[in-house]
Protein backbone atom coordinates (compact mmCIF):
# COMPACT_ATOMS: atom_id res chain seq x y z
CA UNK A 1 0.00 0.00 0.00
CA UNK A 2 3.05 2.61 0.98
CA UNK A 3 4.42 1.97 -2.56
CA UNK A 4 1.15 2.96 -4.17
CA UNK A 5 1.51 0.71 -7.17
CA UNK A 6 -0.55 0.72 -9.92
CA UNK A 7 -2.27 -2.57 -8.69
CA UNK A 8 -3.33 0.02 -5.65
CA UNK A 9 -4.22 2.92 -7.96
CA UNK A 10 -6.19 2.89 -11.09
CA UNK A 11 -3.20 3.99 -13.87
CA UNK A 12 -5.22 7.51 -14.27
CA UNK A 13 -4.87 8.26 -10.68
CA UNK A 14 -1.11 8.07 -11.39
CA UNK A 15 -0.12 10.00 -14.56
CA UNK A 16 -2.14 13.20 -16.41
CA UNK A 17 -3.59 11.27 -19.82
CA UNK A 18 -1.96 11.71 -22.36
CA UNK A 19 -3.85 13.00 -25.56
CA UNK A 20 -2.60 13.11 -28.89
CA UNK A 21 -2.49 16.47 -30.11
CA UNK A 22 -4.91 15.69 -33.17
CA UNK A 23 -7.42 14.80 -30.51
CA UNK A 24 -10.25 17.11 -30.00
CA UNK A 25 -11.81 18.02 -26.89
CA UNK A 26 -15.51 17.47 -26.54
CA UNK A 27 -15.47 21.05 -24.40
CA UNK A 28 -13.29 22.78 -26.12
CA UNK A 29 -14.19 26.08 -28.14
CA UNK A 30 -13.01 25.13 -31.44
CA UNK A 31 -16.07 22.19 -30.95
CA UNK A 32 -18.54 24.56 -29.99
CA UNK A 33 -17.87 26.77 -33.32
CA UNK A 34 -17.29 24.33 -35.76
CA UNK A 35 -21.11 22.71 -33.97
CA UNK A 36 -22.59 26.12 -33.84
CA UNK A 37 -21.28 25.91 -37.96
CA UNK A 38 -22.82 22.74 -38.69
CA UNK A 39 -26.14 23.74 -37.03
CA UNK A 40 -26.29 26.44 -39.50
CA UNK A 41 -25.75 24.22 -42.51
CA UNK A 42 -28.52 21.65 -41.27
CA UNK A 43 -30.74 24.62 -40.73
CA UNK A 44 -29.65 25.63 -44.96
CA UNK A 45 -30.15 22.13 -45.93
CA UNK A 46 -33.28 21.34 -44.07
CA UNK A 47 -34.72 24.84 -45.84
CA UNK A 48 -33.40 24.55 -49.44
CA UNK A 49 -33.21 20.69 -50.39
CA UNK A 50 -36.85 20.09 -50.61
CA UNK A 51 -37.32 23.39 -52.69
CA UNK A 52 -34.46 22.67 -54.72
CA UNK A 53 -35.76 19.11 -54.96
CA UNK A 54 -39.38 19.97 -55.65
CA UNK A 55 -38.91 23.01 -57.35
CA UNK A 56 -35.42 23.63 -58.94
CA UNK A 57 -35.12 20.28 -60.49
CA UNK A 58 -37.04 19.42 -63.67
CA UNK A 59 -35.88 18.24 -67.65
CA UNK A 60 -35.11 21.79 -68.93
CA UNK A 61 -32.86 22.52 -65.32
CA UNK A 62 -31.14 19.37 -66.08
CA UNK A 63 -30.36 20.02 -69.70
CA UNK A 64 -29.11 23.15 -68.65
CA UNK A 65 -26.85 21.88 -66.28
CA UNK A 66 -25.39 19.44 -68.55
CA UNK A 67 -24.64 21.64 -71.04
CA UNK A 68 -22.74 24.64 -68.72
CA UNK A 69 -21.14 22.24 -66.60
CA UNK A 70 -22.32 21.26 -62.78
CA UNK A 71 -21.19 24.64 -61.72
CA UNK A 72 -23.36 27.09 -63.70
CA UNK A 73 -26.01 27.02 -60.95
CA UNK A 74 -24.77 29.02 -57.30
CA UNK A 75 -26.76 26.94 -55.61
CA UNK A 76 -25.31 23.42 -56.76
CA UNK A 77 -22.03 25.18 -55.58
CA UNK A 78 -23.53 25.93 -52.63
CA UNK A 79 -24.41 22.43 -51.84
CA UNK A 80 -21.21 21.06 -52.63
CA UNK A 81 -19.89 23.21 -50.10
CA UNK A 82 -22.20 21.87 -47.57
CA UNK A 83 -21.60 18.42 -48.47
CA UNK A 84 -17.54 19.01 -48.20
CA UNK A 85 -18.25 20.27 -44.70
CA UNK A 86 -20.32 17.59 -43.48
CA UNK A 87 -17.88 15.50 -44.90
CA UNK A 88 -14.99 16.99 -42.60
CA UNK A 89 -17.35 17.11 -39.81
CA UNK A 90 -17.02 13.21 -40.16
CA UNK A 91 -13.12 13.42 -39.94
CA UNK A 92 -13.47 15.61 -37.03
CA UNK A 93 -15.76 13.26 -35.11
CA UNK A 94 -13.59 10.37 -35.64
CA UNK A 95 -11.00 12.19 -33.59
CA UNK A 96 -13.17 13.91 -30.67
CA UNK A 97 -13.63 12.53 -27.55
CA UNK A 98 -16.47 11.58 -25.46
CA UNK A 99 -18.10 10.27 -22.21
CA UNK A 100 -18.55 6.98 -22.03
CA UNK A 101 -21.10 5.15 -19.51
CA UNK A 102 -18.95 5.68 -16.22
CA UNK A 103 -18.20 9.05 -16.56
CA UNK A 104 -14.82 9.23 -17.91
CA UNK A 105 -13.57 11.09 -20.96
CA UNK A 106 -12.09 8.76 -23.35
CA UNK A 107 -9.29 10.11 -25.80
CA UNK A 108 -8.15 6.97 -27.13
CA UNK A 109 -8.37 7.07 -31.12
CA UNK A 110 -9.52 3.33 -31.65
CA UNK A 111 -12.19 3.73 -28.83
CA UNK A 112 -13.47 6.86 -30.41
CA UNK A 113 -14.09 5.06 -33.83
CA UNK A 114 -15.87 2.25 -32.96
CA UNK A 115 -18.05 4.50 -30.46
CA UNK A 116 -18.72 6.41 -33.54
CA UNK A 117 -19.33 3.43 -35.84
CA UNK A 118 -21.70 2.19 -33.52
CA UNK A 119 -23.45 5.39 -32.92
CA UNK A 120 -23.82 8.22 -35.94
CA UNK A 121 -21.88 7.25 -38.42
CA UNK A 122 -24.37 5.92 -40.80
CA UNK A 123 -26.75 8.43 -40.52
CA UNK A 124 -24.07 11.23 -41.35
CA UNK A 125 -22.56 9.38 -43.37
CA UNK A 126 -25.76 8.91 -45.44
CA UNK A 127 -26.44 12.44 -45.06
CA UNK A 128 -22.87 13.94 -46.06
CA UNK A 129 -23.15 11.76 -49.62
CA UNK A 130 -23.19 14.30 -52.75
CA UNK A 131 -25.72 12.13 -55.05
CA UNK A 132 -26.49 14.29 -57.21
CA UNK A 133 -22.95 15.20 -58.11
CA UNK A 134 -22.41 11.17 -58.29
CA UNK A 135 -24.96 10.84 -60.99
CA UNK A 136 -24.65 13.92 -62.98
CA UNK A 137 -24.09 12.99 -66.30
CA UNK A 138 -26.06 9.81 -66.32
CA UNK A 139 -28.01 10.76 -69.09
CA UNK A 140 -30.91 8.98 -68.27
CA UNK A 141 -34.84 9.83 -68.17
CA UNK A 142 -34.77 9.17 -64.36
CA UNK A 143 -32.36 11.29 -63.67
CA UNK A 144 -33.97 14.06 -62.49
CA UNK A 145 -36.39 12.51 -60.78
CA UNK A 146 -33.73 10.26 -58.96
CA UNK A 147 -31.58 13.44 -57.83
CA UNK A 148 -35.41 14.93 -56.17
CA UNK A 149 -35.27 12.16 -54.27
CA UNK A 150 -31.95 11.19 -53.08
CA UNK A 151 -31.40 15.10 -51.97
CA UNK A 152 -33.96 14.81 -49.54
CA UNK A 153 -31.58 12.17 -47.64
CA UNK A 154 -29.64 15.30 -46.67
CA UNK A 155 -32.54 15.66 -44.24
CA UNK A 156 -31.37 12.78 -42.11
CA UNK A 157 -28.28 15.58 -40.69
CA UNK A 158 -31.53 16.86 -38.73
CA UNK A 159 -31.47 14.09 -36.59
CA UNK A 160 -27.78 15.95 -35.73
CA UNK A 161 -30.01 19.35 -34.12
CA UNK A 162 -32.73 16.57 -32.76
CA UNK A 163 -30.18 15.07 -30.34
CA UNK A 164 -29.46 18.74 -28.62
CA UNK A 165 -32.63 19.94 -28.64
CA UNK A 166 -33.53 18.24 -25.27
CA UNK A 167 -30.83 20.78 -23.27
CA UNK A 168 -32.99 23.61 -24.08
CA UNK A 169 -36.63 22.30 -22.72
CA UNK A 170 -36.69 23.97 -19.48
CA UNK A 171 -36.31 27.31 -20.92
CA UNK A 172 -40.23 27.99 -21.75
CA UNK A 173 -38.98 31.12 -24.17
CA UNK A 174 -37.06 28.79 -26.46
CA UNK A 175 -39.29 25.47 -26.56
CA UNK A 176 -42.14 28.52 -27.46
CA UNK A 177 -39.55 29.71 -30.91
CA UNK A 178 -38.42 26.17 -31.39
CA UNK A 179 -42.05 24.65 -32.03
CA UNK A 180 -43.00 27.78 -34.04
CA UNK A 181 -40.07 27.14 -36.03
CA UNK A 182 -40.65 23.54 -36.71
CA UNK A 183 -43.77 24.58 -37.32
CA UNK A 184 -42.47 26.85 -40.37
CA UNK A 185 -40.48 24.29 -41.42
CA UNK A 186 -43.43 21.85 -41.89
CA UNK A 187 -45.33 23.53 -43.34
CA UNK A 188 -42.43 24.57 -46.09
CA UNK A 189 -41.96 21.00 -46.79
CA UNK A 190 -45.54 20.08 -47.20
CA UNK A 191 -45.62 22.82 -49.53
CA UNK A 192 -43.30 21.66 -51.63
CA UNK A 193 -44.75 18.20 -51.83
CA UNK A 194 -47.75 19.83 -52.63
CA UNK A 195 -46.26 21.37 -55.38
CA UNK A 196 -44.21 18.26 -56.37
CA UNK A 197 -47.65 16.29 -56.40
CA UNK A 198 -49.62 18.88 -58.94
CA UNK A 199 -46.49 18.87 -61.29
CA UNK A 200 -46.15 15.46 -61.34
CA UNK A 201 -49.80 14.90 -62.20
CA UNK A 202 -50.44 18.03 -64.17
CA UNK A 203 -49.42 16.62 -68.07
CA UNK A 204 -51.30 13.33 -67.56
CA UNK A 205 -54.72 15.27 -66.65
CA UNK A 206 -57.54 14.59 -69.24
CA UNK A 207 -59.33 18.17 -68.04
CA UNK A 208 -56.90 20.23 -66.36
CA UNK A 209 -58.46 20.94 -62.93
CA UNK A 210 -55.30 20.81 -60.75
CA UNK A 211 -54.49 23.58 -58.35
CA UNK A 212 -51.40 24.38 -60.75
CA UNK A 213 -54.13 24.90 -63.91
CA UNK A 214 -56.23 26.55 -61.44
CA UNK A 215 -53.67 29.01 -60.23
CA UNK A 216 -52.81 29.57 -64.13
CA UNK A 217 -56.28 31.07 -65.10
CA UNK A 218 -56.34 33.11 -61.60
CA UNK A 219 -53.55 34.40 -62.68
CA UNK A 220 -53.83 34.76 -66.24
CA UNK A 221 -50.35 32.31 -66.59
CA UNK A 222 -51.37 29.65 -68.79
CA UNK A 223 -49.75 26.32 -69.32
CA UNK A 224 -48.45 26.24 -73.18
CA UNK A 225 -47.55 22.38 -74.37
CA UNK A 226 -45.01 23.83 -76.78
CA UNK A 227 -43.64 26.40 -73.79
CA UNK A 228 -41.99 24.65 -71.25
CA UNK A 229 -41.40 28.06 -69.25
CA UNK A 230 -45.41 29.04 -69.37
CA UNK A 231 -47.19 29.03 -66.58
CA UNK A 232 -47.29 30.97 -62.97
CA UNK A 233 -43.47 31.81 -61.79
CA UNK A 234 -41.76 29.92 -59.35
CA UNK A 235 -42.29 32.62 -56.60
CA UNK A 236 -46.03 32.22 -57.48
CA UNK A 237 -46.21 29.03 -57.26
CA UNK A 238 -44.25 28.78 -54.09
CA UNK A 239 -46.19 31.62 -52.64
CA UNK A 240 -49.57 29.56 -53.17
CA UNK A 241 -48.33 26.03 -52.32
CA UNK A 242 -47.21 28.11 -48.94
CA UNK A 243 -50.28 29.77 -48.26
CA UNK A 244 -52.02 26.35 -48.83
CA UNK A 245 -50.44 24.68 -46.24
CA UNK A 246 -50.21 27.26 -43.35
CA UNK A 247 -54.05 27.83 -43.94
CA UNK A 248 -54.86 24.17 -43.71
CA UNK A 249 -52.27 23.29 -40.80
CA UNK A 250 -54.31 26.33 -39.18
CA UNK A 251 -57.68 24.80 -39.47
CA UNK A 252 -58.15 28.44 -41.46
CA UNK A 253 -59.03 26.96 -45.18
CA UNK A 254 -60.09 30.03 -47.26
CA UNK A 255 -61.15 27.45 -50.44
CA UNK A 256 -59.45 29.79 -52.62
CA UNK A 257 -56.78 27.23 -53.38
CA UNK A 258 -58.53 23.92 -53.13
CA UNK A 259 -57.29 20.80 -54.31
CA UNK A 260 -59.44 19.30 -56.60
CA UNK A 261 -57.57 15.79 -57.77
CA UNK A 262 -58.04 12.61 -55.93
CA UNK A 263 -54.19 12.59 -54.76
CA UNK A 264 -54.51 16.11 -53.99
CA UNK A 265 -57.61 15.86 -51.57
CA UNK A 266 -55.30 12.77 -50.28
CA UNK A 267 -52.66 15.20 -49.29
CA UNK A 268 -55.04 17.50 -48.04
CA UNK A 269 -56.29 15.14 -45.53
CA UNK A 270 -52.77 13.83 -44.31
CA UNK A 271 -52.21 17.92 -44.04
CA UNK A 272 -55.11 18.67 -41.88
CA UNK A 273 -53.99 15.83 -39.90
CA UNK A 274 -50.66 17.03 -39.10
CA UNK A 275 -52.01 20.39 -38.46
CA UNK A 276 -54.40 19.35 -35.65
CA UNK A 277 -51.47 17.18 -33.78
CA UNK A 278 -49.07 19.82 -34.03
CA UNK A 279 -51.82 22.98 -33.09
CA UNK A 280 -52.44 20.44 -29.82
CA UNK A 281 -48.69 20.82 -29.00
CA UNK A 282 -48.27 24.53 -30.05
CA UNK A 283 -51.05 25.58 -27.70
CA UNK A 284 -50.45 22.91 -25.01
CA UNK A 285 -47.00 24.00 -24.71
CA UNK A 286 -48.28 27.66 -25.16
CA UNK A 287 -50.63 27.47 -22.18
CA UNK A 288 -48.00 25.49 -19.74
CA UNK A 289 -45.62 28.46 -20.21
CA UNK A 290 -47.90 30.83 -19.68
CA UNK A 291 -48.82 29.04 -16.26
CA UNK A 292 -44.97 28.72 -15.85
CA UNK A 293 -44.96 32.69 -16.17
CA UNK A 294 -47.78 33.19 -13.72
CA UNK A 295 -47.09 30.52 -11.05
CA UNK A 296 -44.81 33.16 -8.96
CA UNK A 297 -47.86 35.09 -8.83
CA UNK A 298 -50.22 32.72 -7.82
CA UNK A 299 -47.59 31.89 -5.29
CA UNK A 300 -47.22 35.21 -3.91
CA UNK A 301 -51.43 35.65 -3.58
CA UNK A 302 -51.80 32.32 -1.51
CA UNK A 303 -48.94 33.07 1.03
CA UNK A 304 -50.34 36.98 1.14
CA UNK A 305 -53.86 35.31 2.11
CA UNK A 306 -52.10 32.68 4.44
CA UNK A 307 -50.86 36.41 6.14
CA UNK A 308 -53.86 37.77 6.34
CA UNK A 309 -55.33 34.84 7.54
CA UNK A 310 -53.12 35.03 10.59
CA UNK A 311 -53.85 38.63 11.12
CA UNK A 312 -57.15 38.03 11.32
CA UNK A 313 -57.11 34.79 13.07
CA UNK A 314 -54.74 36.57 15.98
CA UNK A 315 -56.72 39.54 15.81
CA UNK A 316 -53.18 41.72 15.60
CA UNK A 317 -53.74 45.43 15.62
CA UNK A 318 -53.38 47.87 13.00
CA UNK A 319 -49.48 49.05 13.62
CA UNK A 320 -48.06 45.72 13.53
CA UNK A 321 -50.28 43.76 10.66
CA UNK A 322 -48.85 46.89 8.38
CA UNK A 323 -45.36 46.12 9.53
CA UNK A 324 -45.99 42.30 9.09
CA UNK A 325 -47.30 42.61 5.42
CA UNK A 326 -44.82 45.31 4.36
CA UNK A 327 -42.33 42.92 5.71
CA UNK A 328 -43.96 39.88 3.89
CA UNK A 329 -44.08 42.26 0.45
CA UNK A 330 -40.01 42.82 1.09
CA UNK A 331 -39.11 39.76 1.49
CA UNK A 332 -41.27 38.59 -1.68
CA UNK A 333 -39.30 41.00 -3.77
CA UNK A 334 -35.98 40.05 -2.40
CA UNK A 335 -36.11 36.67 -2.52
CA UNK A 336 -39.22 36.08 -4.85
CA UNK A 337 -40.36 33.64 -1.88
CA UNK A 338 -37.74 30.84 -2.17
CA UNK A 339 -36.40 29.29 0.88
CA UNK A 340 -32.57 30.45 0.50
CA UNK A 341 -31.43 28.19 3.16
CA UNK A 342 -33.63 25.55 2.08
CA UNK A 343 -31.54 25.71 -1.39
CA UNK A 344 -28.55 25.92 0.27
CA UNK A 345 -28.80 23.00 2.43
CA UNK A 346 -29.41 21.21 -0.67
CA UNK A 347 -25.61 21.10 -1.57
CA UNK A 348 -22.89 18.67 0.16
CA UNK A 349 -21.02 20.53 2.16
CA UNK A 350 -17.61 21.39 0.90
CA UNK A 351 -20.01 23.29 -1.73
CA UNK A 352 -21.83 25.06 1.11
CA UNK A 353 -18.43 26.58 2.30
CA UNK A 354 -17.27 27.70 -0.98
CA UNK A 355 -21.05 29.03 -1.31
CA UNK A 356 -20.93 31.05 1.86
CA UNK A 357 -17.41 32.36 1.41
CA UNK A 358 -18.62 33.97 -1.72
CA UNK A 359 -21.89 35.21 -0.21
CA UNK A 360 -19.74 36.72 2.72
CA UNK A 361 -16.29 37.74 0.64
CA UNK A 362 -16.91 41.15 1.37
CA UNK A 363 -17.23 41.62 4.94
CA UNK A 364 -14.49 38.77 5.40
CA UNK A 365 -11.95 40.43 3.12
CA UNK A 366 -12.87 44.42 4.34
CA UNK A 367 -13.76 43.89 7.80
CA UNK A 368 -10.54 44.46 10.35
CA UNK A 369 -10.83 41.83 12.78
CA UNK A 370 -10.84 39.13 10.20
CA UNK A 371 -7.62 39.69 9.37
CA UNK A 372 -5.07 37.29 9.16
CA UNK A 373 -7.23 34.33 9.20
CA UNK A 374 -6.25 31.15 7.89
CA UNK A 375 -8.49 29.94 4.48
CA UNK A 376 -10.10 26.93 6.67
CA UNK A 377 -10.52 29.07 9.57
CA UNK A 378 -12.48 31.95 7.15
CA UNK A 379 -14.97 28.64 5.49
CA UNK A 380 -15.28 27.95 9.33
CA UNK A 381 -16.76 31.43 9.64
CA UNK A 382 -18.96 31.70 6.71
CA UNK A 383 -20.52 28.67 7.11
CA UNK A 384 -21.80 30.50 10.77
CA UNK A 385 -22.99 33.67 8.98
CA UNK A 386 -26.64 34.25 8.70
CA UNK A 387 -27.76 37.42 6.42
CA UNK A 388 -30.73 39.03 7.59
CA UNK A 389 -32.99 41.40 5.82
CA UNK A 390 -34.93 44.05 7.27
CA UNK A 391 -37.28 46.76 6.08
CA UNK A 392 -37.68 50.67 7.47
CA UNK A 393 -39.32 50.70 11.06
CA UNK A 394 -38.18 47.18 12.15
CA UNK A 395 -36.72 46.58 15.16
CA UNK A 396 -33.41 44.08 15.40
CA UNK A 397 -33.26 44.04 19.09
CA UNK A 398 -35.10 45.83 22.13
CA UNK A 399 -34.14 47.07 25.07
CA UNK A 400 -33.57 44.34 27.31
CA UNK A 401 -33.09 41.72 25.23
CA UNK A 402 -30.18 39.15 25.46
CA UNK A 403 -27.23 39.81 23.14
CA UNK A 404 -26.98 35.99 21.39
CA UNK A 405 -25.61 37.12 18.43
CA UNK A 406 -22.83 39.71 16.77
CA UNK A 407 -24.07 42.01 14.27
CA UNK A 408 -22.09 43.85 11.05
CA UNK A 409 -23.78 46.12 8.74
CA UNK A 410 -23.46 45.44 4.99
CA UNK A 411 -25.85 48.09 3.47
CA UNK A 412 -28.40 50.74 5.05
CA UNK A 413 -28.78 53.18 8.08
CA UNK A 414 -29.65 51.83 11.84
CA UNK A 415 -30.39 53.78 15.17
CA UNK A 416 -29.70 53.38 18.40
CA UNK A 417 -32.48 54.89 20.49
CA UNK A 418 -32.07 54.99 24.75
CA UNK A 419 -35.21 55.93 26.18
CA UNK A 420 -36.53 57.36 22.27
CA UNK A 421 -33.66 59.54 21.79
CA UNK A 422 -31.08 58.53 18.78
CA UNK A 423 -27.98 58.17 20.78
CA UNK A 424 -25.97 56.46 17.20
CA UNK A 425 -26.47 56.10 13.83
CA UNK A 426 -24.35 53.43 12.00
CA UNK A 427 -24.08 52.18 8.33
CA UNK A 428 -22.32 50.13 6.51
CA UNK A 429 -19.16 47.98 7.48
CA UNK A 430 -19.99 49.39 11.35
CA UNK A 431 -20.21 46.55 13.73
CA UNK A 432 -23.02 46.07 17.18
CA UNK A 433 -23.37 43.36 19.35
CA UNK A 434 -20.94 43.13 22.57
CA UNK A 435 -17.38 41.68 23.06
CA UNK A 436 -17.86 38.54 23.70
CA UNK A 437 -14.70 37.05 24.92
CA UNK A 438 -14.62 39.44 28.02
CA UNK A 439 -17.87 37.58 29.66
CA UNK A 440 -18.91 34.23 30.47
CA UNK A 441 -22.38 34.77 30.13
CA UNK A 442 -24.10 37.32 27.40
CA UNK A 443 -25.18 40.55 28.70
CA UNK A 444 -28.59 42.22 27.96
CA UNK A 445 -29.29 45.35 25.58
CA UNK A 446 -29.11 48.61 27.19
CA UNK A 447 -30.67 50.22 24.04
CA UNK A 448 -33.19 49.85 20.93
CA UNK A 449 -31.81 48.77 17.49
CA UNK A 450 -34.20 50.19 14.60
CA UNK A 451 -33.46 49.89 10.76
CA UNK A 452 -33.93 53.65 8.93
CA UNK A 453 -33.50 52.38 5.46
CA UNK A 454 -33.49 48.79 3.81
CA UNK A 455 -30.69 46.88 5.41
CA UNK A 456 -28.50 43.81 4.79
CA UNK A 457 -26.80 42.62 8.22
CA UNK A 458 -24.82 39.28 8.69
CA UNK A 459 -25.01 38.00 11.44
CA UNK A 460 -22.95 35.14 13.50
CA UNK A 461 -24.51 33.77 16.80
CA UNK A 462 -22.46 34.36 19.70
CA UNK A 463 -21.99 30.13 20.86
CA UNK A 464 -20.61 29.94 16.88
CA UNK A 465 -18.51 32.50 17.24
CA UNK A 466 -16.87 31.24 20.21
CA UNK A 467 -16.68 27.74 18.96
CA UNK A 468 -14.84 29.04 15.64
CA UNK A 469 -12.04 30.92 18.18
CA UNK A 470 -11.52 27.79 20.16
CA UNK A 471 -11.12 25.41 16.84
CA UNK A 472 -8.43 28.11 15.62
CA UNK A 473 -6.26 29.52 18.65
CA UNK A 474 -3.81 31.28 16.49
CA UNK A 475 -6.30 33.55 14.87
CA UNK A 476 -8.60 34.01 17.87
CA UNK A 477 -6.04 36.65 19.97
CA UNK A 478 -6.04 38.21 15.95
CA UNK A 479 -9.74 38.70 16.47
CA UNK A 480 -10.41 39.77 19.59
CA UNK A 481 -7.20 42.40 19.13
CA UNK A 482 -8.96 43.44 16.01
CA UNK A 483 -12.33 43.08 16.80
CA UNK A 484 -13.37 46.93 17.72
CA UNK A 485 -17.36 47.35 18.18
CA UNK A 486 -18.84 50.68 16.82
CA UNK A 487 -21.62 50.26 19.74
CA UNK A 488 -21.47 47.55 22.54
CA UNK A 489 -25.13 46.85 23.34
CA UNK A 490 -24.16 45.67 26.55
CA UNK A 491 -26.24 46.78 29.50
């Protein structure tokens, strides 16, 4: 056991891991870019494959294409672009690491690829292939129609945003713009479908009733056999085949685009289908973060009525039920009725000491008589501190009363009244209580402590204090050298 061997200690509780310097860090911010990057191209492909599918691709496109070489379009360019980088974003996961089951990071190269293999690959690999550019040339009838429908496996690199959505669901704001976006996006899609569905069928109509003949004559576009570029534009057609799908996933249906085809009322149907599941989300979701928004409200009214219950109950006069619900209306705003403590206790303790060290850094690092103290001895003391609140008018302690506890002012104005006449005013860093390492026993007040203004006071209870000094000698003569009271309360 003394010579800690590696049979003793797990080989990681030994050495640093190495990484090889072509490894990427899951956390690192070259990761976060280049993922912020490759959200941005699914969020491009997601928008313009199916239009470019649907509405881009058709015989006289393709002829053009092949005769001024793959690059004459900016938008094939475009997508070859996005391809390449999806491509490298399969490179780069091959060398990032990740966490496996128990918690650890795992840099090792081989254990990287076959997590990867076994996870994503296929998908983005699917995703990432450039089909289009693989059969471009092909000379064949199908062609076109084949490149429609391979694009749309570009889709699959949505599956890529799907997995990171599920960080952002407690935020009520963004689950609110993510649905109405997916909503957007849904209803682009089925618009192009819709589109694809009255080309498709258009030439092989005996009367020409379909929406696209129908938005022809509206328009005063007609469809010419001998013209291949007659008919409504491409941002009419769009338009419409937009406005067609939004009104029917909205329940709205204006009739002025109506699909009159038996594949088209099909559609329609599986349309107004999707639009009634996904209006029951948009609204469920809409009306649990609206209660979400209102719940600290409805919080505040029932503890206000609990207070006014006990005033009423108790029968307490006038004077002190205003003090106790101005108090209760404070303390609502300050701490928007959450349990501080309660939260606090919630963490282990080694984070409660770093907690309370921050919470009382400033009076530790300003005040004198803390001076000098050791880093354990200062956690010691935080972990003791209390930090009261109190409005105008209240009273901290009454003549009389015994002295359990060591005041210091943080923020605000107090008086000292003896027999109602201001005798001191203190403010912040001043210091009230009595010296407790000169008696055995705490004394009693000899005055009235009132707040003037909204103060913040931390304050440590005498039988802490003292056990603190006697757990740290050295730095307890420091203290009670330094320790210099602006009042002592004691009678």
């Amino acid at each position: 056991v003394l010579s800690l061997g590696a049979d003793v200690l797990p080989e990681y509780k030994l050495q640093t891991p190495r990484i090889n310097k072509f490894t990427i860090l899951h956390y690192s911010p070259f990761k976060a870019v280049w993922d912020w990057l490759i959200l941005l191209l699914v969020i491009y492909t997601a928008i313009f494959t199916p239009y470019s599918a649907a509405f881009l691709l058709n015989d006289s496109e393709d002829r053009k294409r092949r005769e001024c070489g793959y690059s004459c379009s900016p938008l094939n360019v475009v997508d070859l672009i996005v391809d390449i980088m999806f491509i490298i974003d399969i490179l780069i996961n091959f060398r990032t690491t990740y966490v496996n089951q128990n918690e650890e990071v795992v840099s090792d190269p081989a254990k990287i690829a076959i997590h990867y293999f076994k996870g994503w690959f296929l998908i983005d690999m699917v995703a990432a292939i450039p089909f289009d550019l693989l059969i471009f040339g092909s000379g064949s009838e199908e062609t076109t129609t084949l490149i429609g429908l391979l694009k749309t496996a570009r889709l699959l690199r949505l599956v890529r945003v799907a997995r990171k959505l599920d960080r952002y669901s407690e935020y009520g704001a963004a689950v609110l713009m993510l649905l109405m976006c997916i909503f957007a996006l849904i209803a682009h899609w089925l618009a192009c479908i819709w589109y694809a569905i009255g080309n498709v069928e258009r030439p092989y109509l005996a009367h020409k009733i379909g929406w696209l003949d129908s938005l022809g004559e509206q328009l005063g576009k007609h469809y010419n056999k001998s013209d291949a570029s007659s008919g409504p534009s491409i941002k009419d057609k769009y338009v419409t085949a937009l406005y067609f799908t939004f009104s029917s996933l909205t329940s709205v249906g204006f009739g002025n685009v109506s699909p009159n085809t038996n594949s088209e009322k099909i559609f329609s149907i599986c349309v107004m289908l999707i639009g009634s599941l996904m209006y029951a989300s948009i609204f469920g979701n809409v009306s649990a973060i609206i209660q979400r928004l209102y719940s600290g409200t409805a919080r505040y009214h029932m503890q206000m009525l609990r207070v006014k219950e006990f005033i009423r109950f108790h029968q307490i006069p006038n004077p002190l039920r205003q003090r106790l619900e101005e108090y209760f209306q404070h303390a609502w705003t300050y701490t928007n009725g959450i349990d501080m403590n309660m939260v606090l206790k919630g963490f282990p303790e080694c984070l409660q000491a770093d907690i309370c060290l921050h919470l009382n850094q400033n009076l530790l690092q300003n005040c004198k008589a803390f001076r000098g103290a050791s880093k354990g001895c200062l956690r010691a003391l935080a972990m003791k501190f209390k930090t009261t609140h109190a409005p105008p008018g209240d009273t901290l302690v009454h003549c009389g009363d015994v002295l359990t506890a060591l005041y210091f002012v943080s923020r605000g104005s107090i008086e000292i009244l003896k027999s109602d006449i201001v005798v001191a005013i203190l403010g912040k860093n001043d210091i009230f209580g009595e010296m407790v390492h000169l008696y055995a026993k705490p004394g009693k007040s000899n005055a009235d402590v009132r707040a003037l203004t909204y103060c913040d006071l931390h304050k440590i209870q005498r039988e802490d204090l003292l056990e603190v000094l006697d757990m740290y000698p050295e730095f307890s003569d420091l203290f009670l050298t330094n320790l210099e009271l602006t009042f002592n309360l004691r009678d």
